[in-house]
C-alpha atoms as a PDB file:
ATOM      1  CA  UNK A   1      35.536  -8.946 -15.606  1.00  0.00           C
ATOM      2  CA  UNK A   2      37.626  -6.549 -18.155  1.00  0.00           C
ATOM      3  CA  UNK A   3      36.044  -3.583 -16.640  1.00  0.00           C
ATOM      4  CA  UNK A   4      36.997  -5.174 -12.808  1.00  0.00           C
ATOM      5  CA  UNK A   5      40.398  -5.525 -14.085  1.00  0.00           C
ATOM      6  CA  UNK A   6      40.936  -2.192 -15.589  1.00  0.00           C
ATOM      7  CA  UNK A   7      41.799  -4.151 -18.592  1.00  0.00           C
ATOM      8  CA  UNK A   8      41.566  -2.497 -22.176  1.00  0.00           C
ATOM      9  CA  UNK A   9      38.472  -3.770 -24.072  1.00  0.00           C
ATOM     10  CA  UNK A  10      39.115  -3.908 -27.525  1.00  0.00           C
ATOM     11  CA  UNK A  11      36.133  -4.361 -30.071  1.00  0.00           C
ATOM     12  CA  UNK A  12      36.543  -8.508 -30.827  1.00  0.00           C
ATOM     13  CA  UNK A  13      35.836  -9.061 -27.252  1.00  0.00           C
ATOM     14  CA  UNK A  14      32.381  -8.303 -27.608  1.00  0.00           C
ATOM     15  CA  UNK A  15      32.350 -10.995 -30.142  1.00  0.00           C
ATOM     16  CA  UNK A  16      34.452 -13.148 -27.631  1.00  0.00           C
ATOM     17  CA  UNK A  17      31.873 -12.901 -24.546  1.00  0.00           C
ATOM     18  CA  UNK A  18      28.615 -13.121 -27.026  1.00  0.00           C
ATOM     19  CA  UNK A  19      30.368 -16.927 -28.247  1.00  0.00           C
ATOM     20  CA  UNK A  20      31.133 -17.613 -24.545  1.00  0.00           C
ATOM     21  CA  UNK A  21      27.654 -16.859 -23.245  1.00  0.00           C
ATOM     22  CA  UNK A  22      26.328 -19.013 -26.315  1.00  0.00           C
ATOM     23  CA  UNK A  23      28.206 -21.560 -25.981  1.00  0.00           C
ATOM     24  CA  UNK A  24      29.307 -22.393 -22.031  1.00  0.00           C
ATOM     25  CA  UNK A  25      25.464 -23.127 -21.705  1.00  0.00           C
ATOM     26  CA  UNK A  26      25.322 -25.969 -23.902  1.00  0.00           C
ATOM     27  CA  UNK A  27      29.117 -27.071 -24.695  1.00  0.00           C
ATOM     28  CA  UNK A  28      30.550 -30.109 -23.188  1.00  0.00           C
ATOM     29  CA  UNK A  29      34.492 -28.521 -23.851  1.00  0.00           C
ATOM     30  CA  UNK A  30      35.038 -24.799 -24.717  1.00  0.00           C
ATOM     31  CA  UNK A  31      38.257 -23.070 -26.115  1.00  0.00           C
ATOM     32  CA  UNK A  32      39.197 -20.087 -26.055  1.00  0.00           C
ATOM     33  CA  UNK A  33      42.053 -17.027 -25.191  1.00  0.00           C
ATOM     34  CA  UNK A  34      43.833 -18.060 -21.867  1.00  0.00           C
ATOM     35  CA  UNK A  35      42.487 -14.382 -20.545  1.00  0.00           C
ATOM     36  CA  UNK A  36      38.840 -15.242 -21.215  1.00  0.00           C
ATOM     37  CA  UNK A  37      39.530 -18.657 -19.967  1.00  0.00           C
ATOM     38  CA  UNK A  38      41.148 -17.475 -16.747  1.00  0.00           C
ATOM     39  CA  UNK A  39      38.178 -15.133 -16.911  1.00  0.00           C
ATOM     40  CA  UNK A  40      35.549 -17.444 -17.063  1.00  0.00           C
ATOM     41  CA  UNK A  41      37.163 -19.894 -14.316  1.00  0.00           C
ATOM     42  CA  UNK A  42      37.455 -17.381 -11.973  1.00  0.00           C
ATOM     43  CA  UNK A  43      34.075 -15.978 -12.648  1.00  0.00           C
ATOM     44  CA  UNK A  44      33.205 -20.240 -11.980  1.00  0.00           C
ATOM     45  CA  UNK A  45      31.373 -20.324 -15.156  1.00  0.00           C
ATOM     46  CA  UNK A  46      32.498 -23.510 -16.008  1.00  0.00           C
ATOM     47  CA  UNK A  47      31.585 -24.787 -12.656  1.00  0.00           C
ATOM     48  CA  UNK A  48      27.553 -22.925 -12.735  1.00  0.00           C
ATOM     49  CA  UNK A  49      27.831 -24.913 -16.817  1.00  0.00           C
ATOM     50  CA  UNK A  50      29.536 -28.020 -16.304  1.00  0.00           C
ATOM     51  CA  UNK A  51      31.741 -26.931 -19.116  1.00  0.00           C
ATOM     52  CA  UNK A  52      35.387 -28.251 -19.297  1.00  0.00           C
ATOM     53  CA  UNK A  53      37.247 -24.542 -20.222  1.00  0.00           C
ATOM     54  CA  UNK A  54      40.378 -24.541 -22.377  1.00  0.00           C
ATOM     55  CA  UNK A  55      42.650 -22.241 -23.473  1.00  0.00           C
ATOM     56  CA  UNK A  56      44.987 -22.917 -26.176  1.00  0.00           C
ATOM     57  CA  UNK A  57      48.335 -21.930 -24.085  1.00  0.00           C
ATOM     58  CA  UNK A  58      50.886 -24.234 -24.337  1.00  0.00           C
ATOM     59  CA  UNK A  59      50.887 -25.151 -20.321  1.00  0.00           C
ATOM     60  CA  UNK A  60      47.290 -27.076 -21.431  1.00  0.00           C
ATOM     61  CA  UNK A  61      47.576 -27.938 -24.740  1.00  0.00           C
ATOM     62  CA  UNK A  62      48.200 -31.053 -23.225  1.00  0.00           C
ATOM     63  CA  UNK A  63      45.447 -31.658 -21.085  1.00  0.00           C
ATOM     64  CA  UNK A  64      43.190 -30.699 -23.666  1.00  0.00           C
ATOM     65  CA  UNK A  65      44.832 -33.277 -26.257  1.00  0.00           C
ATOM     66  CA  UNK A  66      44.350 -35.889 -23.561  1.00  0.00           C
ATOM     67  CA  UNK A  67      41.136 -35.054 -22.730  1.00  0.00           C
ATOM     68  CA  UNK A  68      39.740 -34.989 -26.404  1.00  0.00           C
ATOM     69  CA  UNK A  69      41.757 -38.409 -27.001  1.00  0.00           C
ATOM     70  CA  UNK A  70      39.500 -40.159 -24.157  1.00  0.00           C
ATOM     71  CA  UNK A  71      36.281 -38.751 -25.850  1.00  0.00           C
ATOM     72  CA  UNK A  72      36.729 -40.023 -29.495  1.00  0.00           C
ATOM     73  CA  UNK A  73      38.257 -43.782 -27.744  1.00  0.00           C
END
């Protein structure tokens, strides 16, 4: 997707894609950056995982705090 993008790939996001294609598999919820999580949504890796994707921008802070409030009640 970075290389699509012409985006700069700087040396964590290896470590960034290796925890999303552990994870996404097997997670229920996954956060991350909002680029890899726009990434991965419009790659529809949440949809192919059935993961819930976060990112920890403000604009869904929210819906993530909801979301984790109706797991744990």
């Amino acid at each position: 997707m970075q290389l699509y993008r012409r985006e700069k790939i700087e040396p964590r996001d290896q470590y960034d894609i290796t925890r999303a294609a552990c994870a996404l598999p097997y997670a229920d919820i996954f956060i991350t950056d909002g680029g890899k999580a726009s990434a991965i949504r419009e790659l529809k890796l949440d949809a192919a995982y059935k993961t819930e994707v976060f990112s920890m921008k403000k604009s869904e802070l929210s819906a993530l705090t909801t979301r984790l409030r109706e797991i744990i009640n």
